[in-house]
C-alpha atoms as a PDB file:
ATOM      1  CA  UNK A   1       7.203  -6.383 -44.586  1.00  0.00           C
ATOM      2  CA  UNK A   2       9.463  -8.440 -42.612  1.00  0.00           C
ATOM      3  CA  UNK A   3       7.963 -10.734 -39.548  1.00  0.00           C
ATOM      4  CA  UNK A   4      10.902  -8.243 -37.498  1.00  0.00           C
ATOM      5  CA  UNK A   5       9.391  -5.380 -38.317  1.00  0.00           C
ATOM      6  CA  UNK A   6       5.963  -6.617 -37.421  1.00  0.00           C
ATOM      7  CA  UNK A   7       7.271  -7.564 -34.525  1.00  0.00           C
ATOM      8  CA  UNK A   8       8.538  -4.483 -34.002  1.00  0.00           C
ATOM      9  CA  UNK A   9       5.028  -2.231 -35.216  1.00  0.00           C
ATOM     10  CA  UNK A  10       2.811  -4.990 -32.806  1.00  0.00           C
ATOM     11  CA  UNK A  11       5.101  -3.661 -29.796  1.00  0.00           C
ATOM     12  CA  UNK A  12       5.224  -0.334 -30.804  1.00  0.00           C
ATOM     13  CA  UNK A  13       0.817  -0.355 -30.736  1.00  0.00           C
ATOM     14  CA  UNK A  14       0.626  -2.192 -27.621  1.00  0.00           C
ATOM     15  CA  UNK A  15       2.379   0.735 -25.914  1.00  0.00           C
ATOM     16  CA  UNK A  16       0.687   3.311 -27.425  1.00  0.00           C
ATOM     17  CA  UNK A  17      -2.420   1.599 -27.185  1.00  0.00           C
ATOM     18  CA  UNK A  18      -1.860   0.641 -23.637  1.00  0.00           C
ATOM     19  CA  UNK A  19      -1.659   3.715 -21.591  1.00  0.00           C
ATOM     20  CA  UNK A  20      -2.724   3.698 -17.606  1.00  0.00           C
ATOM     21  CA  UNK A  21      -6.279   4.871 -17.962  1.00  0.00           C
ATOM     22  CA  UNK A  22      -6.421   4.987 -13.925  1.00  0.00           C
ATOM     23  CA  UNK A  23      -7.563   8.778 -12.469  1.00  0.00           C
ATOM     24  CA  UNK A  24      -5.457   9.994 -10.289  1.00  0.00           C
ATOM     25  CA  UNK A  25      -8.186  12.104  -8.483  1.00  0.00           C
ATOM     26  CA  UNK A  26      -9.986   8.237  -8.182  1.00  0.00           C
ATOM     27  CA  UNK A  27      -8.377   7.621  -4.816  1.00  0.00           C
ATOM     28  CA  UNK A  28      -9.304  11.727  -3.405  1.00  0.00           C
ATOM     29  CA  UNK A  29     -13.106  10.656  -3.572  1.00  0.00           C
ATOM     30  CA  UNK A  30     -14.625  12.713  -1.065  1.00  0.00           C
ATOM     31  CA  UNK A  31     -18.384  12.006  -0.214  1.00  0.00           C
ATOM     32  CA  UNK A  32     -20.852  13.961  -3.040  1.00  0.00           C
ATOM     33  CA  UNK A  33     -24.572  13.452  -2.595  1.00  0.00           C
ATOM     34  CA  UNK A  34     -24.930  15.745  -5.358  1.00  0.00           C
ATOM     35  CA  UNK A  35     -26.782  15.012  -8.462  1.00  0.00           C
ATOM     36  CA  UNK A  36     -25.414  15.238 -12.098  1.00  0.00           C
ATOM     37  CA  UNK A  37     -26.745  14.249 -14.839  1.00  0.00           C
ATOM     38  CA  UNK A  38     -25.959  11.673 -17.467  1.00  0.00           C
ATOM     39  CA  UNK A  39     -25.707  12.473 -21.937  1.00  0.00           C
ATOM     40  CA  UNK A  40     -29.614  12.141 -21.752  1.00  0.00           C
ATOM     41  CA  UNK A  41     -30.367  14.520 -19.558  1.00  0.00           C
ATOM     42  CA  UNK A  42     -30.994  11.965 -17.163  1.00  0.00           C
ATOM     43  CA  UNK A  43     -29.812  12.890 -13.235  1.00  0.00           C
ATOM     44  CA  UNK A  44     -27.543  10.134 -11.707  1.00  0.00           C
ATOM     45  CA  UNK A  45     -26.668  10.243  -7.838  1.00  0.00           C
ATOM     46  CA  UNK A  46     -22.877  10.472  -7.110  1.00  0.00           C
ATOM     47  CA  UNK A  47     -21.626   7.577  -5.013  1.00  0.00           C
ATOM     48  CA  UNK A  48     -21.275   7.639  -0.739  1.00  0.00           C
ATOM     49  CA  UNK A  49     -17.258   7.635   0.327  1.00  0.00           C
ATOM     50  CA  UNK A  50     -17.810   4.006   1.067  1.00  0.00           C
ATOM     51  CA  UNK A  51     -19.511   3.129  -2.687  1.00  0.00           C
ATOM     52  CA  UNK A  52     -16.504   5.573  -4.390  1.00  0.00           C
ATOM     53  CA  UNK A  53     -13.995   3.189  -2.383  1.00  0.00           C
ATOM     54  CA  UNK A  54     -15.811   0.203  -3.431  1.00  0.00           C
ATOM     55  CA  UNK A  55     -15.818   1.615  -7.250  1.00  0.00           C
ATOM     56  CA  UNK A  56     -11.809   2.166  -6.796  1.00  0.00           C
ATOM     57  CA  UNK A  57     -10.880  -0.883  -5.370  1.00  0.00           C
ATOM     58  CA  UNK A  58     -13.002  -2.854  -8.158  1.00  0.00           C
ATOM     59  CA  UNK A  59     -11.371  -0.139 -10.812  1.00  0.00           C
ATOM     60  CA  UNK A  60      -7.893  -0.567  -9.383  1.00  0.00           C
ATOM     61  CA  UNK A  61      -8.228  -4.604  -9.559  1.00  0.00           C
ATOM     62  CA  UNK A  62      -8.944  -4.276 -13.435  1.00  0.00           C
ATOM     63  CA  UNK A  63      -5.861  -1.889 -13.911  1.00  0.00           C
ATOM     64  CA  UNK A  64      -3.755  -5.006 -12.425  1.00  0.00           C
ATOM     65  CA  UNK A  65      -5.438  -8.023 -14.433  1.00  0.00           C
ATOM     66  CA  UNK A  66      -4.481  -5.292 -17.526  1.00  0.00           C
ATOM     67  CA  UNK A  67      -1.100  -5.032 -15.387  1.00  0.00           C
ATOM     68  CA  UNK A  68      -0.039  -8.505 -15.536  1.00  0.00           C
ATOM     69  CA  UNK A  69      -1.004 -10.019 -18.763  1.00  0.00           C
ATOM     70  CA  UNK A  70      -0.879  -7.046 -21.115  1.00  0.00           C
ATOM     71  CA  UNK A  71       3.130  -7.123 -21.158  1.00  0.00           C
ATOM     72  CA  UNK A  72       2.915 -10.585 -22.721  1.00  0.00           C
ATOM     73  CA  UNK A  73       1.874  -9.117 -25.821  1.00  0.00           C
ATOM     74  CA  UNK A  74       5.133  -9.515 -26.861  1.00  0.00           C
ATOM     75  CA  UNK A  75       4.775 -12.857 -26.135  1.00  0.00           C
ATOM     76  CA  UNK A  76       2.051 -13.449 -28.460  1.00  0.00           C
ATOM     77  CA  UNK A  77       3.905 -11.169 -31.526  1.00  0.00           C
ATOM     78  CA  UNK A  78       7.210 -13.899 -30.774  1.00  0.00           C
ATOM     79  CA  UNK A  79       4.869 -17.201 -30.901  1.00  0.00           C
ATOM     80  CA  UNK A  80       3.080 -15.961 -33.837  1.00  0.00           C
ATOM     81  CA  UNK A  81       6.590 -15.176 -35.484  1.00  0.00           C
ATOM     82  CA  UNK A  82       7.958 -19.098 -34.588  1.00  0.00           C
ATOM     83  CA  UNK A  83       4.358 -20.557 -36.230  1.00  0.00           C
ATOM     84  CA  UNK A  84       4.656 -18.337 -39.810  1.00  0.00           C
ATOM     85  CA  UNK A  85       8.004 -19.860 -39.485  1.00  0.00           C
ATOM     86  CA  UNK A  86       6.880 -23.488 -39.142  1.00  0.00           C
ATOM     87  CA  UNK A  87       3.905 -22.963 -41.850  1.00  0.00           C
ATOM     88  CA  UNK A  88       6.938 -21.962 -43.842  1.00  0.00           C
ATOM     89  CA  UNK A  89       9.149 -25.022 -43.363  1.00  0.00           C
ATOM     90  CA  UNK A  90       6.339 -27.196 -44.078  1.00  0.00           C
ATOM     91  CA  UNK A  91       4.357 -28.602 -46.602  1.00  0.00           C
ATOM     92  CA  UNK A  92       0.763 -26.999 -46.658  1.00  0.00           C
ATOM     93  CA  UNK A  93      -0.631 -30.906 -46.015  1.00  0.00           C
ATOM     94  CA  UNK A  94       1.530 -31.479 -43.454  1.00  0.00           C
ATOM     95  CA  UNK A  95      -0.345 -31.811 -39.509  1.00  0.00           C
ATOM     96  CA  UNK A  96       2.429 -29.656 -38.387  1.00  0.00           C
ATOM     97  CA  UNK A  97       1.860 -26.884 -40.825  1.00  0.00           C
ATOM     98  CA  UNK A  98      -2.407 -27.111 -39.602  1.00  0.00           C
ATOM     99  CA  UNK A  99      -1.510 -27.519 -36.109  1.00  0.00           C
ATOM    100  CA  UNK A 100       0.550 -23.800 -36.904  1.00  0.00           C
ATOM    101  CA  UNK A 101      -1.923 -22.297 -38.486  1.00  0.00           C
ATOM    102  CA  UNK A 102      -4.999 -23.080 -35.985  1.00  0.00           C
ATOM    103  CA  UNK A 103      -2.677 -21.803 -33.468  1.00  0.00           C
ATOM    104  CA  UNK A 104      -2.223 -18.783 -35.069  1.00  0.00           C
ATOM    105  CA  UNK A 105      -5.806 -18.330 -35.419  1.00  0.00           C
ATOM    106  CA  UNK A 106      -6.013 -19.061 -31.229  1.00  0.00           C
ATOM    107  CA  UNK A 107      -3.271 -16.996 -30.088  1.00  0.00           C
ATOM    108  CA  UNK A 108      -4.645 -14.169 -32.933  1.00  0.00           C
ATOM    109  CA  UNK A 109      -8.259 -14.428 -30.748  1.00  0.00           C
ATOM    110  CA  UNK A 110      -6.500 -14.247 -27.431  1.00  0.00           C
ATOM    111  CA  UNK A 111      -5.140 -10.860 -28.916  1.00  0.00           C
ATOM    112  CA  UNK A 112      -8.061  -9.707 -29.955  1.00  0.00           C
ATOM    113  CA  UNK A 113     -10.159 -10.567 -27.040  1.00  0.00           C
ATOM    114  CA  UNK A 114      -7.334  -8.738 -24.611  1.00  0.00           C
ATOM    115  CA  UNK A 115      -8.148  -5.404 -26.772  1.00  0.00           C
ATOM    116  CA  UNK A 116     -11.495  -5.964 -26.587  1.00  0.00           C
ATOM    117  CA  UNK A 117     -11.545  -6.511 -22.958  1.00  0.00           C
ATOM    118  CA  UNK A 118      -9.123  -3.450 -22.401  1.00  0.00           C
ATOM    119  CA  UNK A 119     -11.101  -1.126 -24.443  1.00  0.00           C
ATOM    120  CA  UNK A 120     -14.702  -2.398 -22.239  1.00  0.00           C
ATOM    121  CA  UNK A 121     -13.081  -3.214 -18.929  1.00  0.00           C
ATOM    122  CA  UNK A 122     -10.727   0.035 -18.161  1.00  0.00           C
ATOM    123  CA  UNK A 123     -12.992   2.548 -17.912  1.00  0.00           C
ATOM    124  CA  UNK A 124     -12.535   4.128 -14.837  1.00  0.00           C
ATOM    125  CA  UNK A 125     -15.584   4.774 -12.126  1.00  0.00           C
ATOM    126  CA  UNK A 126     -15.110   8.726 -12.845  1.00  0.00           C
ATOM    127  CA  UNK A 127     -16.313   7.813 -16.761  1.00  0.00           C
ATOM    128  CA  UNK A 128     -18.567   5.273 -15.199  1.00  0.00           C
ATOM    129  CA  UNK A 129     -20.141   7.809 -13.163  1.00  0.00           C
ATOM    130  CA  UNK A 130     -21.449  10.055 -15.910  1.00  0.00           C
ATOM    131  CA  UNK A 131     -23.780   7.885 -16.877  1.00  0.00           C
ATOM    132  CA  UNK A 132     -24.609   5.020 -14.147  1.00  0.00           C
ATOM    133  CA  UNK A 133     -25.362   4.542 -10.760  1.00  0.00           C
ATOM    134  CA  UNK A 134     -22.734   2.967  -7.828  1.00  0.00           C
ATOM    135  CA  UNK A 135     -25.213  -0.673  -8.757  1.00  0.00           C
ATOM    136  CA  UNK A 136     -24.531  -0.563 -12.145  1.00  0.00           C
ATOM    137  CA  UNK A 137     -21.059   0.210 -11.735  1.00  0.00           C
ATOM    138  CA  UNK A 138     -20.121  -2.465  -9.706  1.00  0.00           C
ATOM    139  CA  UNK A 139     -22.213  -4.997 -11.972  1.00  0.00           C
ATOM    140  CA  UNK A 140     -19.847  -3.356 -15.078  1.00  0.00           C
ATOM    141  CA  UNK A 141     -16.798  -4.503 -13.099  1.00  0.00           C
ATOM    142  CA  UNK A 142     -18.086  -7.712 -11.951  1.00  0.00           C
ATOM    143  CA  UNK A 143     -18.413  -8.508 -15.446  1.00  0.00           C
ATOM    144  CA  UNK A 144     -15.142  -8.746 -16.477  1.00  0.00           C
ATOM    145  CA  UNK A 145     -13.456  -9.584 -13.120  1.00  0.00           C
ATOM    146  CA  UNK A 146     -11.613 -13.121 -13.573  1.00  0.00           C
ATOM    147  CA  UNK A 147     -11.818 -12.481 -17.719  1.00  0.00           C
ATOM    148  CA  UNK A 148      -8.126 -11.507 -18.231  1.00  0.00           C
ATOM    149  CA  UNK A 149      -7.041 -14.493 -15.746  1.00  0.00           C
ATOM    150  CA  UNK A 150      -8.694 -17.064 -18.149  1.00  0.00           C
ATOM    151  CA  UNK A 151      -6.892 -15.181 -21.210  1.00  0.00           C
ATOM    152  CA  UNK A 152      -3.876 -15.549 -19.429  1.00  0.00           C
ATOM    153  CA  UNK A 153      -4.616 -19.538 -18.896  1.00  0.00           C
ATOM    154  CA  UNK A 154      -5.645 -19.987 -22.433  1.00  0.00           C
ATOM    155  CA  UNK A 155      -2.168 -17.956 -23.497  1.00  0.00           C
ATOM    156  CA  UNK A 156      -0.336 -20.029 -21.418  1.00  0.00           C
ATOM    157  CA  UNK A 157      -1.543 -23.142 -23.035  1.00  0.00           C
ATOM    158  CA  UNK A 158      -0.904 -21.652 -26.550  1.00  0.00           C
ATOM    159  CA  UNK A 159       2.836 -20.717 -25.841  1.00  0.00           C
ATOM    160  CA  UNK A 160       3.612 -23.585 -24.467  1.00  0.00           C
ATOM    161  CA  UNK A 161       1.915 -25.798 -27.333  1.00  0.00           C
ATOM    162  CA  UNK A 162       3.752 -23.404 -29.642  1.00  0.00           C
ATOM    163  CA  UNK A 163       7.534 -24.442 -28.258  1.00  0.00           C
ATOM    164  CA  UNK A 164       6.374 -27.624 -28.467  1.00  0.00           C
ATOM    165  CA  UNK A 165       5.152 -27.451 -31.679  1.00  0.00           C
ATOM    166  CA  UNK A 166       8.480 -25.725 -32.609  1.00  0.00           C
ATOM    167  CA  UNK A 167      11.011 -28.191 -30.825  1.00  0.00           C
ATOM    168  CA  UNK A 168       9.430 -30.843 -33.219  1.00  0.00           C
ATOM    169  CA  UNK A 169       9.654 -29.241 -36.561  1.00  0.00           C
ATOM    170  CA  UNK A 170      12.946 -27.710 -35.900  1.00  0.00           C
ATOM    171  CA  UNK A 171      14.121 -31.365 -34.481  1.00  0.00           C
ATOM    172  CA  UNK A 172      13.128 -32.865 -37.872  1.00  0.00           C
END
């Protein structure tokens, strides 16, 4: 398989993978003291108007750290493409053909942990709600805020390393 066409398939997932997971009836929270219950059987309290809001807002804040950084993607696929391509011009004992490779392995755990993170973090307060309370909800979204910002730090580092690491093999 080419390193195009793998280019090509990692773009091709990343959209299909990467849908909007936001409800739209989210924001049309009304206030619901009612009581449902949860896959055990358990009943769990439906939030106030002012914890549903709360739940949103937090919600909506994940849906634009996933906004922002899950475009680059691409970027990653492209910097991934220019290291194979610098293992290839050089010599398996060469520092520059390391210095690829344990990039590679970075930029391939930055991936992963964005998946990761995207399949745990987006899950919107209506999912949330079927089985936890407006505390626990909150603490699920406080867990992840600020995770995708310091994925987007360490990616920065990594691409930029990579051009670097690029400009001097190609210069040789």
């Amino acid at each position: 398989m080419t390193y195009q066409s793998i280019f090509g398939l990692s773009i091709f997932l990343l959209f299909v993978a990467c849908g909007n997971p936001q409800s739209e009836d989210a924001e049309n929270e009304t206030e619901n003291t009612e009581q449902t219950t949860d896959a055990n059987g358990a009943e769990v309290d439906q939030p106030t108007d002012a914890e549903a809001e709360k739940e949103n807002k937090a919600f909506q804040k994940m849906v634009d750290a996933h906004d922002v950084v899950m475009p680059r993607m691409s970027e990653i696929a492209e910097a991934q493409l220019q290291l194979r391509e610098v293992m290839e011009q050089t010599n398996p004992s060469d520092r520059y053909h390391a210095k690829a490779s344990s990039m590679m392995e970075g930029l391939e755990s930055i991936h992963d942990g964005m998946m990761e993170w995207m399949s745990s973090a987006m899950v919107s307060p209506d999912d949330l709600r079927k089985s936890k309370n407006h505390r626990e909800i909150m603490a699920h979204y406080d867990e992840y805020d600020g995770q995708m910002a310091d994925m987007e730090t360490q990616l920065d580092s990594y691409l930029n390393s990579t051009q670097e690491l690029v400009g001097l093999v190609v210069g040789q």
